[in-house]
C-alpha atoms as a PDB file:
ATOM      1  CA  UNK A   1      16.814 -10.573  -5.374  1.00  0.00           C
ATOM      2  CA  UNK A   2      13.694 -11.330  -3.473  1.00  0.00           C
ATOM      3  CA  UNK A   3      10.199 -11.713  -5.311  1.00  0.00           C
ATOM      4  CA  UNK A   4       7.216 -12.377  -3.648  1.00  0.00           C
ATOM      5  CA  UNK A   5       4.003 -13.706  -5.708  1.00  0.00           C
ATOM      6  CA  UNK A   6       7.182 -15.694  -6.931  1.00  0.00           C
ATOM      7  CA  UNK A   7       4.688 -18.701  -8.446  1.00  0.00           C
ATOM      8  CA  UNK A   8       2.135 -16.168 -10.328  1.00  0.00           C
ATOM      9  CA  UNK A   9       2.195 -15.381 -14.065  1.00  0.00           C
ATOM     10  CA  UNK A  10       3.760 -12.161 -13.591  1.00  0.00           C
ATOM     11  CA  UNK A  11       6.306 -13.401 -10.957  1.00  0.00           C
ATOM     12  CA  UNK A  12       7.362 -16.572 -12.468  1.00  0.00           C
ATOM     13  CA  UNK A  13       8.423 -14.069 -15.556  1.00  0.00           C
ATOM     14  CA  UNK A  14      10.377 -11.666 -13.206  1.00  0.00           C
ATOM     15  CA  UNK A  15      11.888 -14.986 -11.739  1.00  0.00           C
ATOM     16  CA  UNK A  16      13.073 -16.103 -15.249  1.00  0.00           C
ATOM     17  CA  UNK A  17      14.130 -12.543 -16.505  1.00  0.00           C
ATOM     18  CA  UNK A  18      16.227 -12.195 -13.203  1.00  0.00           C
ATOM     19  CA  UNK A  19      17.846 -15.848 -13.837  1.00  0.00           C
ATOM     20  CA  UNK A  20      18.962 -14.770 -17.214  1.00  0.00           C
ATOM     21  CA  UNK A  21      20.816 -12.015 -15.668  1.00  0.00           C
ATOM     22  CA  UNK A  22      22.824 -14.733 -13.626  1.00  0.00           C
ATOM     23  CA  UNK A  23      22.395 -13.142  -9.997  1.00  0.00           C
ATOM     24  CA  UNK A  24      24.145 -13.967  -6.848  1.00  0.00           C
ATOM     25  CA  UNK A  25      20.636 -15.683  -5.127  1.00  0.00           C
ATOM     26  CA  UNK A  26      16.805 -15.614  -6.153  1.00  0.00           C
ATOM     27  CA  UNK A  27      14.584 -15.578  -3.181  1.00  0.00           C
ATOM     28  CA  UNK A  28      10.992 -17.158  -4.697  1.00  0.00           C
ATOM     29  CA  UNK A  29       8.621 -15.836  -2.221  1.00  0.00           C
ATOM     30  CA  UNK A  30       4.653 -17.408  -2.757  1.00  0.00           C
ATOM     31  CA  UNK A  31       1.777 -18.468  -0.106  1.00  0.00           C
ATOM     32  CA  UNK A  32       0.958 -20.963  -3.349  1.00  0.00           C
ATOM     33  CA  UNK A  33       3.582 -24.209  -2.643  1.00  0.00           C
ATOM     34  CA  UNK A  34       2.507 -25.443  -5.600  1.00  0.00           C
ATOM     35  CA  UNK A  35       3.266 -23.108  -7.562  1.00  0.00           C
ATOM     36  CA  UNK A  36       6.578 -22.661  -6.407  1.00  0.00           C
ATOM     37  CA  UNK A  37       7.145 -26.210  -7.089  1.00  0.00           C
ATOM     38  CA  UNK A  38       6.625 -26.050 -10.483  1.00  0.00           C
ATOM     39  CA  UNK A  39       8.626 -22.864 -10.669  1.00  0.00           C
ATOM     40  CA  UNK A  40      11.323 -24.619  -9.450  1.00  0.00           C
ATOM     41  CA  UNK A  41      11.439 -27.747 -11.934  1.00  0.00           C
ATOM     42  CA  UNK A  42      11.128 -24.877 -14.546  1.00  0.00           C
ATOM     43  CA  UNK A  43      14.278 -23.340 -13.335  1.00  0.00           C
ATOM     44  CA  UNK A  44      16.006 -26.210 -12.602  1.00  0.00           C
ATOM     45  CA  UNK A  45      15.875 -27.318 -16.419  1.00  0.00           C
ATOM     46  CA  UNK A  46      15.946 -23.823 -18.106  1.00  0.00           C
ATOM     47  CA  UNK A  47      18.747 -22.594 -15.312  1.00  0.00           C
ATOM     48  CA  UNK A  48      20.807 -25.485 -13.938  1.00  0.00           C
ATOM     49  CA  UNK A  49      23.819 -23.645 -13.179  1.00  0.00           C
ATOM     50  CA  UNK A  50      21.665 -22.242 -10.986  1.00  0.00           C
ATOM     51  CA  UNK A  51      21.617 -24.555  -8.643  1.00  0.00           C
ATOM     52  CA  UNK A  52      20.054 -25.366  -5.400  1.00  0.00           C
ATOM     53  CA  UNK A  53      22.159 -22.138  -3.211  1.00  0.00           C
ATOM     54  CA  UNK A  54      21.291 -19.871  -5.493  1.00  0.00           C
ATOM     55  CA  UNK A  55      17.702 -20.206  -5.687  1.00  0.00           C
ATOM     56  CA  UNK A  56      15.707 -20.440  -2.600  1.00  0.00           C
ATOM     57  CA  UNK A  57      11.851 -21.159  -2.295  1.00  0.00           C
ATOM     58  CA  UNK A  58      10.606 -19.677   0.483  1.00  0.00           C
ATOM     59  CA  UNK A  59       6.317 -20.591   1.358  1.00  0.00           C
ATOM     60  CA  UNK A  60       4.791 -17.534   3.066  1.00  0.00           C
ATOM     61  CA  UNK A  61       1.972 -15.042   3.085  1.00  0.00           C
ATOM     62  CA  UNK A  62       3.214 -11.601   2.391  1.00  0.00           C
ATOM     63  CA  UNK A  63       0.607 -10.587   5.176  1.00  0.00           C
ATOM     64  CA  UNK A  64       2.602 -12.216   8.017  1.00  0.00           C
ATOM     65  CA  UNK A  65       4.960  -9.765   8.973  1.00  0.00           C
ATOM     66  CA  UNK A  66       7.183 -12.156  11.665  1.00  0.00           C
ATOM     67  CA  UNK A  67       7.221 -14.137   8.317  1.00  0.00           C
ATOM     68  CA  UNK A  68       8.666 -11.135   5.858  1.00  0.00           C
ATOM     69  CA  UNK A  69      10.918 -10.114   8.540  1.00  0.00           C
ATOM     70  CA  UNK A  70      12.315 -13.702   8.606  1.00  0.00           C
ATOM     71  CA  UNK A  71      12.560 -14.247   5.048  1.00  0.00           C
ATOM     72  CA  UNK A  72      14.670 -10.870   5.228  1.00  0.00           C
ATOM     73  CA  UNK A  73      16.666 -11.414   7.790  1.00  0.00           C
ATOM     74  CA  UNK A  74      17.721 -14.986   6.739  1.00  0.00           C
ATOM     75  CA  UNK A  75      18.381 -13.953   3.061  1.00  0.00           C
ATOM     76  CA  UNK A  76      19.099  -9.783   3.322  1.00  0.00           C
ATOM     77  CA  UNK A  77      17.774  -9.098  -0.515  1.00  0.00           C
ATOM     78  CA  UNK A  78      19.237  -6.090  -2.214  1.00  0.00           C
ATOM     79  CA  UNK A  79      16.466  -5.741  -4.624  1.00  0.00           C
ATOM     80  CA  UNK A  80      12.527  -6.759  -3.775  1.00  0.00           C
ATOM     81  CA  UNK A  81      10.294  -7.635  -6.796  1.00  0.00           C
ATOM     82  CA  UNK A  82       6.236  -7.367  -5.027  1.00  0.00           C
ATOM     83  CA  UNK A  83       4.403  -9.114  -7.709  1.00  0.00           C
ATOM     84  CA  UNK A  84       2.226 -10.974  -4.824  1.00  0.00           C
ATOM     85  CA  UNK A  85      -1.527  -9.540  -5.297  1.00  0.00           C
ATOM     86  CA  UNK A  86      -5.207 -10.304  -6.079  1.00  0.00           C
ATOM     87  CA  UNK A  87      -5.662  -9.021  -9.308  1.00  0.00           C
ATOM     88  CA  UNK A  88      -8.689 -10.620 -10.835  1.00  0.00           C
ATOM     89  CA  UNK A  89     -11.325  -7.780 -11.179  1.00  0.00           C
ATOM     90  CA  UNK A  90     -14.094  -9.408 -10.482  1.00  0.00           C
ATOM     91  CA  UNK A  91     -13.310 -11.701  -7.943  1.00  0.00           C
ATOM     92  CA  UNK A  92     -12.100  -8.916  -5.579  1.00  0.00           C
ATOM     93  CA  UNK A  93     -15.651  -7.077  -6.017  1.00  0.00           C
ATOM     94  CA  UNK A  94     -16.887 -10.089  -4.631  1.00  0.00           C
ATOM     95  CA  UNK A  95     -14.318 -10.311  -1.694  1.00  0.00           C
ATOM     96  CA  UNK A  96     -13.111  -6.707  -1.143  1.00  0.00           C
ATOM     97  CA  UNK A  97     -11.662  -7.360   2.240  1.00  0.00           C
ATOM     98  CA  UNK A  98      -9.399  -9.973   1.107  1.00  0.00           C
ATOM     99  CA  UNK A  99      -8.315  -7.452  -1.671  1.00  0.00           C
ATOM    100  CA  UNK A 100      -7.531  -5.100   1.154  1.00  0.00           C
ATOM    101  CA  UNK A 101      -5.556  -7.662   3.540  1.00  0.00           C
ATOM    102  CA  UNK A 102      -3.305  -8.684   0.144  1.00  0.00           C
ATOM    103  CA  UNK A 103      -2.703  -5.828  -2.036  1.00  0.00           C
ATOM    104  CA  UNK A 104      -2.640  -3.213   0.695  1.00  0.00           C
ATOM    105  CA  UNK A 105      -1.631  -4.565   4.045  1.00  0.00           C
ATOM    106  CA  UNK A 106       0.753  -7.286   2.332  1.00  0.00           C
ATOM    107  CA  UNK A 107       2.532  -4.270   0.731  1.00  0.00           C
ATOM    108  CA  UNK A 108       2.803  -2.415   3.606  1.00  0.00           C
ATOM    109  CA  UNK A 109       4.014  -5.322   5.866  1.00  0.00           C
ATOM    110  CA  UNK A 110       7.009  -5.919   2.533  1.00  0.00           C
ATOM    111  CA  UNK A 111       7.907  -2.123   2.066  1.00  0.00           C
ATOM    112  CA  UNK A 112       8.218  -1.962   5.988  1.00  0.00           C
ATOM    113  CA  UNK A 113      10.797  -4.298   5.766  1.00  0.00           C
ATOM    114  CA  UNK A 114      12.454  -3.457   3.035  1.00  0.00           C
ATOM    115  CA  UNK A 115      12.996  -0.031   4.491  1.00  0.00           C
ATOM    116  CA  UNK A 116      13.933  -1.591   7.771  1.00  0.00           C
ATOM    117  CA  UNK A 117      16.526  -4.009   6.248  1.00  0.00           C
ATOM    118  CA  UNK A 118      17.880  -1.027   3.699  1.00  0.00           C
ATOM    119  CA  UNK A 119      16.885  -2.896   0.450  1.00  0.00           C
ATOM    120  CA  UNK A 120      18.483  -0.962  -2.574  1.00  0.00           C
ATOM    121  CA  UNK A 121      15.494  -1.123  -4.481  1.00  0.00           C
ATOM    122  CA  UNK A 122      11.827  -1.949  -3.693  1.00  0.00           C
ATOM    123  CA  UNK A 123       9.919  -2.276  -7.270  1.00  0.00           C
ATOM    124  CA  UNK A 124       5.578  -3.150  -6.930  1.00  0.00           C
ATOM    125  CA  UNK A 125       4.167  -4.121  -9.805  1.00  0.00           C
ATOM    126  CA  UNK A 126       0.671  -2.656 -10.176  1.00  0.00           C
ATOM    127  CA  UNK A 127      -1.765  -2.119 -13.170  1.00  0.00           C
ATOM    128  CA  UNK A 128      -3.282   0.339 -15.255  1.00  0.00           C
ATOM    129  CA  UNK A 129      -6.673   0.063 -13.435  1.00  0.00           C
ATOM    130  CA  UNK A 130      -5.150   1.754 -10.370  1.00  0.00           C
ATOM    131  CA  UNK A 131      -5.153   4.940 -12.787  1.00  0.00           C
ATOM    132  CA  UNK A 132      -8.862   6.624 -11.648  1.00  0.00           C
ATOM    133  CA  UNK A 133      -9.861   2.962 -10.066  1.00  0.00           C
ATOM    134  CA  UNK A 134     -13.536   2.403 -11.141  1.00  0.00           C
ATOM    135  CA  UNK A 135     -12.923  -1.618  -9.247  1.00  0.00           C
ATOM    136  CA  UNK A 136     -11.948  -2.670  -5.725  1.00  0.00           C
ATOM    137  CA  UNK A 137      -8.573  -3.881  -7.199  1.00  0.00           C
ATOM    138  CA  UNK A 138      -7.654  -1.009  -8.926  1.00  0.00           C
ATOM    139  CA  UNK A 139      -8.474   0.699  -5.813  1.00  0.00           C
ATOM    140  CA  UNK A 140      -6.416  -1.126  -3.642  1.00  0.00           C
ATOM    141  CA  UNK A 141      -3.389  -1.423  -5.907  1.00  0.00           C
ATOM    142  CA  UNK A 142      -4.052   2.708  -5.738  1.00  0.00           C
ATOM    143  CA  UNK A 143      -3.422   2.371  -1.857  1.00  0.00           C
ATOM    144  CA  UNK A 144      -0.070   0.296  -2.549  1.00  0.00           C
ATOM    145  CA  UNK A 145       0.854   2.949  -5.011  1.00  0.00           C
ATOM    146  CA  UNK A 146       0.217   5.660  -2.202  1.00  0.00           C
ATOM    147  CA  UNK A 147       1.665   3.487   0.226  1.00  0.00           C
ATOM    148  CA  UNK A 148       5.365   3.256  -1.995  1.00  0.00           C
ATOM    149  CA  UNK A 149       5.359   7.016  -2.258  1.00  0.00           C
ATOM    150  CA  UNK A 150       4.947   7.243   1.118  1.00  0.00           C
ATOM    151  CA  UNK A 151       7.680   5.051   2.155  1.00  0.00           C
ATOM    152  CA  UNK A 152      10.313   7.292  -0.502  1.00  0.00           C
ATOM    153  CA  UNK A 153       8.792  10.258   1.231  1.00  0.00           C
ATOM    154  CA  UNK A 154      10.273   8.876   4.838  1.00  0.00           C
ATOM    155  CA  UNK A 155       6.797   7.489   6.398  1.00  0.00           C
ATOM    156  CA  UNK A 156       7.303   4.491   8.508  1.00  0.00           C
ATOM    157  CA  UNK A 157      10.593   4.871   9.491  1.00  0.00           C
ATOM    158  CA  UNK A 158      10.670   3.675  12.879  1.00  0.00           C
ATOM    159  CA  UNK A 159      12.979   0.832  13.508  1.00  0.00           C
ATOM    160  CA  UNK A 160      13.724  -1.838  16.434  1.00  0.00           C
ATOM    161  CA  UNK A 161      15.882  -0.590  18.270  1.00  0.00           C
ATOM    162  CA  UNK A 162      18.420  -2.946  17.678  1.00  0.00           C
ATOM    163  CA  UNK A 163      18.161  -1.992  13.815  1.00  0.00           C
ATOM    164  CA  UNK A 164      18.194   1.551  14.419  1.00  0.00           C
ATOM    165  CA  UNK A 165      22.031   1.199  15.359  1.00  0.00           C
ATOM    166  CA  UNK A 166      22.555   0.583  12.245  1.00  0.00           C
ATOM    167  CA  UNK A 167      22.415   3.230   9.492  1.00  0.00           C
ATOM    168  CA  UNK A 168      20.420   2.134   6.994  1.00  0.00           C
ATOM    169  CA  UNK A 169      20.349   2.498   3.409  1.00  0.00           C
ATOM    170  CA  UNK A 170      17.836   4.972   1.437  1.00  0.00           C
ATOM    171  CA  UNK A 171      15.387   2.104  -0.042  1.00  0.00           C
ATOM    172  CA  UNK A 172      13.935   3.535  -3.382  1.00  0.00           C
ATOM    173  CA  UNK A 173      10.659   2.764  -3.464  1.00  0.00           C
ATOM    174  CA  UNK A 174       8.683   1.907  -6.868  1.00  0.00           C
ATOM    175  CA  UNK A 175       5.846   1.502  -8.558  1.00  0.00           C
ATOM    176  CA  UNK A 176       5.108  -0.053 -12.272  1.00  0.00           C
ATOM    177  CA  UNK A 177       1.810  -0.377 -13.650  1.00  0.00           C
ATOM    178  CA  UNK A 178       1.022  -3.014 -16.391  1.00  0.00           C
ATOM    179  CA  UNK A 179      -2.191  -3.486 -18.906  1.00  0.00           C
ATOM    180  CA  UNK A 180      -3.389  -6.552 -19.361  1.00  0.00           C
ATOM    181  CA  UNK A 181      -0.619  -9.766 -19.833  1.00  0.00           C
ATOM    182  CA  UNK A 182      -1.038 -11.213 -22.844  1.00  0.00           C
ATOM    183  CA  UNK A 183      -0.822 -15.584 -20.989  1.00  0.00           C
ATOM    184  CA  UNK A 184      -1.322 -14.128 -17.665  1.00  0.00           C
ATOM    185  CA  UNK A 185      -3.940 -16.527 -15.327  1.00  0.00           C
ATOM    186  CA  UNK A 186      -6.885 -14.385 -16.427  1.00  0.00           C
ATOM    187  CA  UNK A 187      -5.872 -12.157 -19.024  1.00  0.00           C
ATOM    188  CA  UNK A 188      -8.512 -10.964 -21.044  1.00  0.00           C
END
C-alpha cells in the first residue's frame, strides 16, 4: 500500500489504520522528512512487528513525476492512498498557484502512474468544500475529483512503450471527500 502525504494528519491516520490491518509493505510517501520521521518512531513503537521491510519511507514531491514513477517501479503498490494536498483554505487564496501545482498536477502526475503500473485501487482523499467550491482549494480538489473520473473513464492511457507490452490492470479510480478532522493541523 502506497500513501503519499504519508506525514500529514490525515495520512499518518491512513498509515496507522493500514498497519492494523497487518499488510505485506507500507510505502510512506511525504515531501515533509520530518514528518516522516516522526511517523516512523510512531510506528516503530505502536507496530514493531512491522519492522524495517515492511515499512518504507520514501521523501518525494508528488509533483515530480521521474520521482512517482520511481517510487512505483521500485515498490509496485497494489493500492495508492493520495492524502498529499494543500488544504488550508486560506492559505491557498493567498498562493493559488501552489494549490494548483499540488492538489491538481500532483494528482495527475500519481493517477498517471497508478494507471500505468495497474494499481488495483487508486483512493484521493478530498473534502466537502470541493462540493460547489466557493475557495481556491475546494476548487482545485474539484479538478482532482474530475481528474479521477477521468482516469476510470480511460483518459490518459498512453503508456511507454515498454509498459504497453504488458496488459495492464483496470485501476479503479476514487474519490472520498471529508468535513472537517476533528485534531487535523488546522481543523477548525
Amino acid at each position: 500500500v502506497l500513501v503519499t502525504g504519508a506525514g500529514g494528519s490525515i495520512g499518518s491516520e491512513i498509515v496507522k489504520q493500514i498497519c492494523m490491518a497487518d499488510p505485506e509493505r507500507v510505502i510512506m510517501f511525504d515531501i515533509d522528512e520530518t514528518e516522516l520521521h516522526n511517523l516512523g518512531l510512531r510506528l516503530r513503537r505502536l507496530f514493531p512487528h512491522m519492522g524495517n521491510r515492511r515499512l518504507v519511507y520514501v521523501t518525494g514531491d508528488v509533483r515530480d513525476e521521474v520521482r512517482v514513477r520511481e517510487v512505483f517501479n521500485n515498490w509496485q503498490p497494489n493500492i495508492v492512498f493520495h492524502a498529499a494536498a494543500y488544504k488550508h483554505v486560506p492559505m491557498m487564496e493567498s498562493n493559488p498557484k501552489e494549490a494548483v501545482k499540488v492538489n491538481i498536477f500532483g494528482t495527475f502526475v500519481v493517477a498517471g502512474a497508478a494507471k500505468i503500473h495497474g494499481v488495483e485501487k487508486f483512493i484521493m482523499i478530498s473534502t466537502d468544500k470541493a462540493v460547489r467550491p466557493t475557495s481556491v482549494m475546494g476548487a482545485t480538489k474539484r479538478m482532482a475529483e474530475f481528474i479521477c473520473n477521468a482516469f476510470n473513464n480511460g483518459a490518459g492511457s498512453q503508456m511507454d512503450p515498454l509498459e504497453a507490452m504488458v496488459e495492464p490492470r483496470q485501476t479503479r479510480f476514487i474519490s472520498v471527500r471529508f468535513g472537517n478532522v476533528l485534531g487535523s493541523r488546522g481543523s477548525v
